[in-house]
Protein backbone atom coordinates (compact mmCIF):
# COMPACT_ATOMS: atom_id res chain seq x y z
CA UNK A 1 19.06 -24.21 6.64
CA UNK A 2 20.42 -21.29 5.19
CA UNK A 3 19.54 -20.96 1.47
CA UNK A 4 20.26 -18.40 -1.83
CA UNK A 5 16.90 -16.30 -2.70
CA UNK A 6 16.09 -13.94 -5.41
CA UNK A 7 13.39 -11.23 -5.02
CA UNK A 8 11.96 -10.18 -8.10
CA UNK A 9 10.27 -6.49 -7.13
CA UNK A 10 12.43 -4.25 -5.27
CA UNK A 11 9.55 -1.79 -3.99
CA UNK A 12 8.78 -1.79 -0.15
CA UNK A 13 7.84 -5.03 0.21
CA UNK A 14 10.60 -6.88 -1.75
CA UNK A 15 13.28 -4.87 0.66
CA UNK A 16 11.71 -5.89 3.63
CA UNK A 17 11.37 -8.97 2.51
CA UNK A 18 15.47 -8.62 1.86
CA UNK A 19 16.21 -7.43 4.99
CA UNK A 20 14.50 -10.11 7.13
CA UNK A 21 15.57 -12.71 4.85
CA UNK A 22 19.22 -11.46 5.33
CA UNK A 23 18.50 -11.37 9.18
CA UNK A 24 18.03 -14.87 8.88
CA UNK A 25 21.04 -15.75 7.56
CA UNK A 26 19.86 -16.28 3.86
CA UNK A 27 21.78 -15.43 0.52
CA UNK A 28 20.16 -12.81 -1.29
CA UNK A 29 19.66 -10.83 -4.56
CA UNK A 30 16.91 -8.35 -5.36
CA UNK A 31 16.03 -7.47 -9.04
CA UNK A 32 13.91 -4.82 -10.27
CA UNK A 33 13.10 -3.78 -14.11
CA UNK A 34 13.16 -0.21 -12.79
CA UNK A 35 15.74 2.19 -11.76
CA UNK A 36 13.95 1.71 -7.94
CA UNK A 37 13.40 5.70 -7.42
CA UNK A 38 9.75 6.06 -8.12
CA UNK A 39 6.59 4.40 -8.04
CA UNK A 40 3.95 3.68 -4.83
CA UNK A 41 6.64 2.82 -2.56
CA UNK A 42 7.67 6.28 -3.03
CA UNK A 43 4.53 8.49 -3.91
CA UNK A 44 2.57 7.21 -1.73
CA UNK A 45 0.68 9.34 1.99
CA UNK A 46 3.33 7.62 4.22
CA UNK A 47 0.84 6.19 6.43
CA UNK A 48 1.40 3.56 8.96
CA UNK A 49 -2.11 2.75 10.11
CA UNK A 50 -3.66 0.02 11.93
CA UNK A 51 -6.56 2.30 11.46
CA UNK A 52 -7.73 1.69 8.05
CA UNK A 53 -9.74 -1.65 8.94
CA UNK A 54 -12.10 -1.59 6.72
CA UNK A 55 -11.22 -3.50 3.58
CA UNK A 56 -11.86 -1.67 -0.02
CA UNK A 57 -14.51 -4.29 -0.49
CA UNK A 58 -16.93 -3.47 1.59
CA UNK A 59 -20.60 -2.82 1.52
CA UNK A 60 -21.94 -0.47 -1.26
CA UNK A 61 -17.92 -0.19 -3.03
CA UNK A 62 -19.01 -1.65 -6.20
CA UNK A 63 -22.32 0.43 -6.39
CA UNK A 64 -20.25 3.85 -5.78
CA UNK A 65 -17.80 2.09 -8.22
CA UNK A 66 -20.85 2.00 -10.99
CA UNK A 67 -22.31 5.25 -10.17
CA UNK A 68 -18.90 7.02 -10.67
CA UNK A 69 -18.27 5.08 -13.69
CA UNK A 70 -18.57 8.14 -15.61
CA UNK A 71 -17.17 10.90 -13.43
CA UNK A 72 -13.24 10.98 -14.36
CA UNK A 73 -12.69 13.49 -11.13
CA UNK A 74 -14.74 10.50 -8.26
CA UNK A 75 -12.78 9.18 -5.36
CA UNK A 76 -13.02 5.98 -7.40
CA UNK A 77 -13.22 5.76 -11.10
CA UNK A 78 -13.47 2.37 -12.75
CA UNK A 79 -13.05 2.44 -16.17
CA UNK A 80 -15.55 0.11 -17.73
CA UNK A 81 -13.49 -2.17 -20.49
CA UNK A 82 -13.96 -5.36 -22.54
CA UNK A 83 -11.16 -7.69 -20.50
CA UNK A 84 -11.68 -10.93 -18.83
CA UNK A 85 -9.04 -10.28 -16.34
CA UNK A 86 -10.72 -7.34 -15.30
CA UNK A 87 -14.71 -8.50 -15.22
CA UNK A 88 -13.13 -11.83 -13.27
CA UNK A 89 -12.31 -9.63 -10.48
CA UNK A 90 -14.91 -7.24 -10.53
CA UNK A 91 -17.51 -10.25 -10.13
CA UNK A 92 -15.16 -11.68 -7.22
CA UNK A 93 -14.77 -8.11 -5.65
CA UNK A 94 -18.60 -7.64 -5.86
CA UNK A 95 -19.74 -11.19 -3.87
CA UNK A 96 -16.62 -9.98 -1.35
CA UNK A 97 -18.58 -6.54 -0.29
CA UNK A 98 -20.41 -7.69 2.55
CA UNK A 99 -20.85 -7.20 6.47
CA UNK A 100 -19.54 -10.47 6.88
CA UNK A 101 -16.54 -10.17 5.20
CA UNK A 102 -15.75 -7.28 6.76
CA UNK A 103 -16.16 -8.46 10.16
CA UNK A 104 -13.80 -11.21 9.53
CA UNK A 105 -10.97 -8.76 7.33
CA UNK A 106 -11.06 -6.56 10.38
CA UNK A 107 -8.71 -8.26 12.94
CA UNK A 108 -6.41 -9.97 9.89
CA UNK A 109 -5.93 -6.03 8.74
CA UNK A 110 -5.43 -5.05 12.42
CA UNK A 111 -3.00 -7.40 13.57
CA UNK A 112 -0.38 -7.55 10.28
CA UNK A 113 -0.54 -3.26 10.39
CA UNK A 114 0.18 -3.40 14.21
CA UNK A 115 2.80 -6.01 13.26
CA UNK A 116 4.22 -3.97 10.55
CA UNK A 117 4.47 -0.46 12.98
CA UNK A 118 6.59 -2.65 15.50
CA UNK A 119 9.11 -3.77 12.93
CA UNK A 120 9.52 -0.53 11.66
CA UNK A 121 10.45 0.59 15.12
CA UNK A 122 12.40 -2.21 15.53
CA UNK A 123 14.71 -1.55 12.47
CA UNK A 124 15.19 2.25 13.13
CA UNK A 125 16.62 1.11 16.56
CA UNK A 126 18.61 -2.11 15.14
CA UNK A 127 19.71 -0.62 12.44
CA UNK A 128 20.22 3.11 13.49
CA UNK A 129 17.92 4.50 10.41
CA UNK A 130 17.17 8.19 10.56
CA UNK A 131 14.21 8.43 8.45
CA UNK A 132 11.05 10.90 9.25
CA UNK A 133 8.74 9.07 11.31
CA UNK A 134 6.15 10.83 13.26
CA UNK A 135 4.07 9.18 15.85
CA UNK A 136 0.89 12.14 15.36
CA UNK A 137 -1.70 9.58 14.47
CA UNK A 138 -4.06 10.27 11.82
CA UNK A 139 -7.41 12.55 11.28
CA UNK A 140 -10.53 11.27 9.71
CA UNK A 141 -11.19 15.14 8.95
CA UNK A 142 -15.10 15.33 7.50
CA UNK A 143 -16.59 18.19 6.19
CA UNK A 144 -20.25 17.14 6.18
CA UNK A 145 -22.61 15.94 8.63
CA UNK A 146 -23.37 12.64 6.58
CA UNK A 147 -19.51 12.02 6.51
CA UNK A 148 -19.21 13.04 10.00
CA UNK A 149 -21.72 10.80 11.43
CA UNK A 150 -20.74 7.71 9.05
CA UNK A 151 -16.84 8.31 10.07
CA UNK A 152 -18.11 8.39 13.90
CA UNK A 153 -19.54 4.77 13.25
CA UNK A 154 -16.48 3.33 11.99
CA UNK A 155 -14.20 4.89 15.16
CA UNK A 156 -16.99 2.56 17.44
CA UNK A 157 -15.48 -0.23 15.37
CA UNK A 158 -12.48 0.44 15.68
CA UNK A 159 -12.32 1.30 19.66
CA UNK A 160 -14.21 -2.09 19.57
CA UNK A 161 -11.54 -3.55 17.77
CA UNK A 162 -9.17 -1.71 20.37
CA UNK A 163 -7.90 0.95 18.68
CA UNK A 164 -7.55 4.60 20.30
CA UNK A 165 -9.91 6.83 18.53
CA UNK A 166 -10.83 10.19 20.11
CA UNK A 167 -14.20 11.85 18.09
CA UNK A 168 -13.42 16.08 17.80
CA UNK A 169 -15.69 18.32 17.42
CA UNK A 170 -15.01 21.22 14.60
CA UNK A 171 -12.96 23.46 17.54
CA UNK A 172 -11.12 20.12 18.87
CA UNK A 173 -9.98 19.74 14.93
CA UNK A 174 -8.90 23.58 14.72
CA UNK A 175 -7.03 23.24 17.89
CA UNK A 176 -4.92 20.74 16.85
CA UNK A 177 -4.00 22.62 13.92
CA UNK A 178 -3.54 25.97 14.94
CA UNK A 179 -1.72 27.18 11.66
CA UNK A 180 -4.07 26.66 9.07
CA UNK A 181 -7.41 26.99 8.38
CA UNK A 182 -9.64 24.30 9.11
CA UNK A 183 -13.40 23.44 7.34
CA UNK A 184 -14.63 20.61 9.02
CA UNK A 185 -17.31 19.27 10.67
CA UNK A 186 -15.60 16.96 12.76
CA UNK A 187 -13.05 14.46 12.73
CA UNK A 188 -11.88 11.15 14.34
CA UNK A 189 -8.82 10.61 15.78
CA UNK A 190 -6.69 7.68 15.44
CA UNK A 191 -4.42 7.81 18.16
CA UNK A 192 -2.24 4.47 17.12
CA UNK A 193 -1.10 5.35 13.73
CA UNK A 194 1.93 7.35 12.42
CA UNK A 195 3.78 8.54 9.25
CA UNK A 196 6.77 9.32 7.24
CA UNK A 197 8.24 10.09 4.15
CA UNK A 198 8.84 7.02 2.38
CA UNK A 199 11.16 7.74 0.18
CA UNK A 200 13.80 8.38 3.41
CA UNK A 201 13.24 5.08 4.18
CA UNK A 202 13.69 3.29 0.78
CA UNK A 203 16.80 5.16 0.55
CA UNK A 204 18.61 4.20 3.74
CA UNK A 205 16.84 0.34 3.48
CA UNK A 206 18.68 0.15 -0.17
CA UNK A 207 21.86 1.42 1.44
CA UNK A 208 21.88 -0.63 4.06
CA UNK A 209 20.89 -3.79 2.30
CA UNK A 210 23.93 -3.50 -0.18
CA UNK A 211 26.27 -2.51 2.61
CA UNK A 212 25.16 -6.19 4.32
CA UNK A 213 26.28 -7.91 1.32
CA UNK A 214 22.87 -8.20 -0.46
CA UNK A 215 23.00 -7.78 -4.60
CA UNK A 216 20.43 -5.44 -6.06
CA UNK A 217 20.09 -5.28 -9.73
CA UNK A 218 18.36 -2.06 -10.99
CA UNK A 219 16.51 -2.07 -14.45
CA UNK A 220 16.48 -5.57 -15.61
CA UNK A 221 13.22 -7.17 -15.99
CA UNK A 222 12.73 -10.63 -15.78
CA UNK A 223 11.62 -11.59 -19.22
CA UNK A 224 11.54 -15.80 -18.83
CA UNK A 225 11.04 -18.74 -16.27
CA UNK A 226 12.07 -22.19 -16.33
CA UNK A 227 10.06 -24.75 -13.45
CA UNK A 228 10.83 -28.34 -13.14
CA UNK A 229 8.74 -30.40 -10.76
CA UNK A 230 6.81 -28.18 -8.79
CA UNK A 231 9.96 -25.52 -8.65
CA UNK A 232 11.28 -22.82 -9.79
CA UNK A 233 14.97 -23.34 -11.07
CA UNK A 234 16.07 -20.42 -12.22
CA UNK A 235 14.74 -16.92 -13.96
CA UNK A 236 16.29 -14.95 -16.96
CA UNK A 237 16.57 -11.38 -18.35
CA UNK A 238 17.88 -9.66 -21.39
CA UNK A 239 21.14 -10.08 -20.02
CA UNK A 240 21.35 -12.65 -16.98
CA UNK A 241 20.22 -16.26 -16.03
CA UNK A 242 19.67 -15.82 -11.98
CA UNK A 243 19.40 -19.48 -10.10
CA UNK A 244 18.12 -19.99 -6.20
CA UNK A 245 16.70 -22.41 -3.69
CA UNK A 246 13.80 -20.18 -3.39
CA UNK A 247 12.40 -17.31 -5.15
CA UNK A 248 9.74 -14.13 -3.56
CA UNK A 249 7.69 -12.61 -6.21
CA UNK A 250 6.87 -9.61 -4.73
CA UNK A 251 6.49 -6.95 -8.05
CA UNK A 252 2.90 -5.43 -6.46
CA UNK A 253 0.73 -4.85 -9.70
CA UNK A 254 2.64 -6.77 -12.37
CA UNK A 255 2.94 -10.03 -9.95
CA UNK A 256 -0.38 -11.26 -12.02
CA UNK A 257 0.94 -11.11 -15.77
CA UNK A 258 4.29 -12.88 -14.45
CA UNK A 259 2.15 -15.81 -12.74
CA UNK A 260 0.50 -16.36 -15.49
CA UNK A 261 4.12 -17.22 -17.21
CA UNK A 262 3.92 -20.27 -15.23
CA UNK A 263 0.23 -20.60 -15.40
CA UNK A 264 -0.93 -19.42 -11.81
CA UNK A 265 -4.00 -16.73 -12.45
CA UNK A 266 -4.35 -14.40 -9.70
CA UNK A 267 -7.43 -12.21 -9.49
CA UNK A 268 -5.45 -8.82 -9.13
CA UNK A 269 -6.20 -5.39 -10.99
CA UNK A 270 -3.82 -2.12 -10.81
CA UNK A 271 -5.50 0.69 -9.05
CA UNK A 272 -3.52 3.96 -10.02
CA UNK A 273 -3.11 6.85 -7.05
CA UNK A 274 -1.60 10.03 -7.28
CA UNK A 275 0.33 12.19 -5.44
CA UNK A 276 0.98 16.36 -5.75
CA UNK A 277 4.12 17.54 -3.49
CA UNK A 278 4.16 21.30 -2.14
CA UNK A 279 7.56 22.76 -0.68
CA UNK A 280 6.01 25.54 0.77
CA UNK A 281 5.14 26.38 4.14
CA UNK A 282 1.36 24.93 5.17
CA UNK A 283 1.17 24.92 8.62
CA UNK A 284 0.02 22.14 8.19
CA UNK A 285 1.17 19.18 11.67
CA UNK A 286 -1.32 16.32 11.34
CA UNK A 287 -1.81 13.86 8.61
CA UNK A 288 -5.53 13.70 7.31
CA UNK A 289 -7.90 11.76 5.74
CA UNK A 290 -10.22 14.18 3.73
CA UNK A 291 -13.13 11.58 4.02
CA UNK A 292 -15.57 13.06 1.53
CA UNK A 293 -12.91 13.24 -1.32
CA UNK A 294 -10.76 10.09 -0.54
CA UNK A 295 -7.63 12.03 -0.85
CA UNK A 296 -4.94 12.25 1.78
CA UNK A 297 -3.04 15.19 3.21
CA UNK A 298 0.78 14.42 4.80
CA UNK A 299 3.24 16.72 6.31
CA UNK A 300 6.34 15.16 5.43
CA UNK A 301 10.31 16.14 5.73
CA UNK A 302 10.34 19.36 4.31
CA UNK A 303 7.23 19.08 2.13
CA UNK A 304 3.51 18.54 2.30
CA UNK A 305 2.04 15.48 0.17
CA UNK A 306 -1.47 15.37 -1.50
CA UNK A 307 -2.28 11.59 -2.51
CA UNK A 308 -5.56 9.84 -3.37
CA UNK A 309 -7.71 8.78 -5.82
CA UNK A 310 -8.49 5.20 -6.62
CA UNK A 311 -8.28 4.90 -11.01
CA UNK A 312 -8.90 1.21 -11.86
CA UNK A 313 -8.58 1.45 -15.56
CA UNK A 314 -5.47 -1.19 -16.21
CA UNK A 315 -2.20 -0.54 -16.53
CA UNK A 316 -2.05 2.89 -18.44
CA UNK A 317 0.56 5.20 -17.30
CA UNK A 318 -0.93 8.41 -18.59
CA UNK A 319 -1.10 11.46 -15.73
CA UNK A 320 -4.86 12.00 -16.06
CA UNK A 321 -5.23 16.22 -15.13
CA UNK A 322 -9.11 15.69 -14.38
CA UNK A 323 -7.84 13.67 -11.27
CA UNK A 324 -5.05 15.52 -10.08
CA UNK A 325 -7.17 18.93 -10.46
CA UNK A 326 -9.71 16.49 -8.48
CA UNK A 327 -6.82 16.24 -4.83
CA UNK A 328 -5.89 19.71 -5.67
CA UNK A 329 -9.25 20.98 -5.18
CA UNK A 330 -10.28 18.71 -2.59
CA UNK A 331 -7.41 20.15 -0.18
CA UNK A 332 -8.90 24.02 -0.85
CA UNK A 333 -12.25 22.40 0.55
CA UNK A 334 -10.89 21.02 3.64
CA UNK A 335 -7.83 23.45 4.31
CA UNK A 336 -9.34 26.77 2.72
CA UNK A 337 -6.03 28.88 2.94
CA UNK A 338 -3.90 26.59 0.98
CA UNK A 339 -3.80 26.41 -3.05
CA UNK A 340 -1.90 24.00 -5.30
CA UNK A 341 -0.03 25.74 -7.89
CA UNK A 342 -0.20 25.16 -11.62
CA UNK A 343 3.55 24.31 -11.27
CA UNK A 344 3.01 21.20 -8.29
CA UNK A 345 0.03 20.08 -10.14
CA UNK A 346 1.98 19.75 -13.32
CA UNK A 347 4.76 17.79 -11.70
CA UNK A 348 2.28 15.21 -10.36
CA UNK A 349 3.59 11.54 -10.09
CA UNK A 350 1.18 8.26 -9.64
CA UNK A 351 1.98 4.68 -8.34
CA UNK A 352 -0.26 1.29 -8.67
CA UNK A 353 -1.44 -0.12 -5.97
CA UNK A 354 -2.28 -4.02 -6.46
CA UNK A 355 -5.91 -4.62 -5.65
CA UNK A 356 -7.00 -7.95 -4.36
CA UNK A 357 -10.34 -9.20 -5.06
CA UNK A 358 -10.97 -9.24 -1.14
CA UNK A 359 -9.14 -6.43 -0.06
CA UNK A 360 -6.54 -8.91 1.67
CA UNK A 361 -2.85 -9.12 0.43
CA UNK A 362 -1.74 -12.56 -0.81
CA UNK A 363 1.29 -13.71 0.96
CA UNK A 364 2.47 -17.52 1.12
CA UNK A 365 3.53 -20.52 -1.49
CA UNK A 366 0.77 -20.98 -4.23
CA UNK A 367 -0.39 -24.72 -3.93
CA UNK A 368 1.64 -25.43 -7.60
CA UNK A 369 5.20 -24.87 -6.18
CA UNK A 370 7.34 -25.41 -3.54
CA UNK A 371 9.77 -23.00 -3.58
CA UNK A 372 8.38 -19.82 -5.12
CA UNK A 373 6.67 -17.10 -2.06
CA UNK A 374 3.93 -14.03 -3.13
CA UNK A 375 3.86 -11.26 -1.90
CA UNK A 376 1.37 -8.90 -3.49
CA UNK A 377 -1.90 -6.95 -3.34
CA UNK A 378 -2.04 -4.77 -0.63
CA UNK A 379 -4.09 -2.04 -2.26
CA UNK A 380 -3.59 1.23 -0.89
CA UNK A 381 -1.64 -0.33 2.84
CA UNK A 382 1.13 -1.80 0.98
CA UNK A 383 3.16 0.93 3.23
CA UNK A 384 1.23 0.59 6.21
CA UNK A 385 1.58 -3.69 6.07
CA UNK A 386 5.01 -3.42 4.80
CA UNK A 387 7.66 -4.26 7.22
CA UNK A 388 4.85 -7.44 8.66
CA UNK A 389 5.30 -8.85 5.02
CA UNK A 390 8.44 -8.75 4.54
CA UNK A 391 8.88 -10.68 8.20
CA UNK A 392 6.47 -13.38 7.48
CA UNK A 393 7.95 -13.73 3.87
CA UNK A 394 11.07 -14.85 5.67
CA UNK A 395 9.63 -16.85 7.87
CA UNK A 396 7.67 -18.86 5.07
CA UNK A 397 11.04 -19.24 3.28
CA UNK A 398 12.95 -20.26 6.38
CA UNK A 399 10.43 -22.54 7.34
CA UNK A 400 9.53 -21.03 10.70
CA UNK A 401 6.42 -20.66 12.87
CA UNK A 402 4.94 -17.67 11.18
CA UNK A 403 4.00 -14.33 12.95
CA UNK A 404 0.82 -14.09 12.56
CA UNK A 405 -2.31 -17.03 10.86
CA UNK A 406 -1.41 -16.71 6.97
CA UNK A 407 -5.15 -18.86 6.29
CA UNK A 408 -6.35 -15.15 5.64
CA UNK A 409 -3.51 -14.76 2.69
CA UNK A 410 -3.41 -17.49 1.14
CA UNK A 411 -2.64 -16.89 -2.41
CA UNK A 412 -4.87 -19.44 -3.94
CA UNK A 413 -8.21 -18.61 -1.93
CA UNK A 414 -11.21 -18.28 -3.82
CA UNK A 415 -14.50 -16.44 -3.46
């Protein structure tokens, strides 16, 4: 049965939700309060990586969360507040960091990022997109012994999990990249994972997707919704009333404040990255982890990308310098030859990423309504579990066998 939907979100997982839905045969319209140019679907490392396995609550998160507390330049700064919203999740996230729950996040991650890399491979062939997409894998590049040997751990996991993973010694690292300067101590390899410069992508995906018929509308924000019985009838901004069978929320940080319109509460908090772009030359050929400073380095199409930083302090959108001078410096330790200007620093961009309480997305029907699909916290692999989303998305609106068990996503688990 083919039916009319309406995305609300039009970052990367509300167009990939659009373009399977439209595979399928299905009517629809994508909406977006923003002009769809910027945010994390487009200042974010790029990374495609059935790698990252390891969910961001795991053992000893919420202790380096408390002892950073203070330091405005950490890998991860949580800004202590007075809101309920906020200490809800942080109690949640803190009975979620165990062994156990990592054992069990570890396949569920695995198989929806290896799911996601085929489908992007799948609509670059299909569709004939040109984007930058490079197949290098990815370097966990450490520059201490502690980080070295801890990072060495994980890649056991991981080959256990079946995942290539070569360990390199400080002379493998160099050799792979021969035109810069390398401190390390080591590094793991992921063989499987890739990158590209997402902003290529959202471009030709929006040009395709209105070529095919589908209607996006840029900057209007849904501002009302009106349910009857179980569903969703229709939604309303400042200057439309939008009706469908079935509606995909799927607007990453802000999905919890609109559920709560219709009285769904969804333990999700904004976790702000950043990213620093440098046109000139690096040498640099392989994307990195710097696994020390939690900040990622990305050759991309004609630029090099500096992202990182995990800033859970609600939904400000203030550029704080402490953290950008934070990735700029961290790339000088790791890659000693290369210096951020005052000028790239300056024009510094961030994106939130929606963190889940578990460190699982929530994708499926909440138990209150029939017709109404999330699609939300992904954290920092919203690029990486893109594309898999979007699929199962359709398939949960078209009433198929999904791709892979959605038990792990279900948007109204508990902890």
């Amino acid at each position: 049965m083919k039916k009319e939907v309406v995305i609300i979100g039009g970052g990367i997982i509300g167009l990939c939700s659009a373009y399977f839905l439209l595979k399928e045969g299905h009517k629809v319209t994508v909406i977006d309060k923003s002009d769809m140019t910027e945010g994390a679907s487009y200042v974010n490392a790029g990374f495609v990586s059935p790698s990252h396995i390891i969910p961001l609550s795991a053992p000893g998160m919420m202790k380096k969360g408390l002892k950073w507390m203070f330091n405005k330049s950490s890998p991860l700064y949580i800004k202590p507040r007075l809101d309920i919203d906020f200490l809800k999740w942080s109690w949640a996230f803190n009975k979620m960091c165990s062994e156990k729950h990592v054992k069990n996040s570890i396949p569920v991650i695995k198989n929806i990022a290896e799911l996601s890399q085929e489908l992007y491979d799948e609509i670059t062939v299909s569709e004939g997109f040109k984007f930058h997409h490079d197949k290098n894998g990815l370097l966990m590049l450490c520059n201490s012994e502690e980080g070295f040997d801890s990072e060495v751990k994980i890649a056991k996991i991981a080959q256990k999990a079946g995942l290539k993973v070569d360990i390199l010694s400080k002379s493998e690292v160099q050799n792979l990249e021969p035109e810069t300067a390398i401190n390390a101590s080591g590094a793991t390899h992921y063989k499987n994972d890739s990158h590209c410069t997402p902003t290529e992508f959202m471009e030709e995906m929006k040009a395709f997707l209105v070529k095919s018929g589908i209607t996006i509308f840029k900057n209007e924000e849904v501002v009302d919704i009106e349910v009857t019985n179980r569903k969703v009838v229709e939604v309303k901004t400042k200057t439309q009333t939008l009706k469908a069978d079935e509606f995909v929320l799927a607007t990453g940080t802000w999905t919890g404040e609109f559920l709560k319109k219709i009285g769904i509460n969804l333990l999700l908090q904004p976790g702000k990255g950043y990213r620093i772009n440098s046109l000139k030359p690096t040498g640099i050929k392989m994307p990195a982890i710097l696994v020390e400073s939690k900040a990622a380095v990305t050759p991309m199409n004609g630029f090099t990308r500096y992202a990182g930083t995990m800033e859970i302090a609600g939904l400000n959108t203030n550029i704080n310098k402490v953290r950008v001078e934070a990735i700029a410096n961290s790339v000088n330790k790791y890659y000693p030859d290369i210096r951020i200007t005052e000028e790239e620093k300056q024009q510094a961009s961030f994106g939130f990423r929606p963190l889940s309480f578990d460190g699982l997305p929530y994708i499926g029907r909440p138990d209150e309504f029939e017709n109404l699909t999330i699609a939300t916290g992904h954290a920092m692999l919203g690029w990486t579990m893109g594309t898999g989303t979007g699929k199962l998305v359709s398939e949960i609106v078209s009433n198929s066998k999904t791709s892979l068990n959605l038990k792990p996503f279900n948007v109204n688990r508990k902890f």
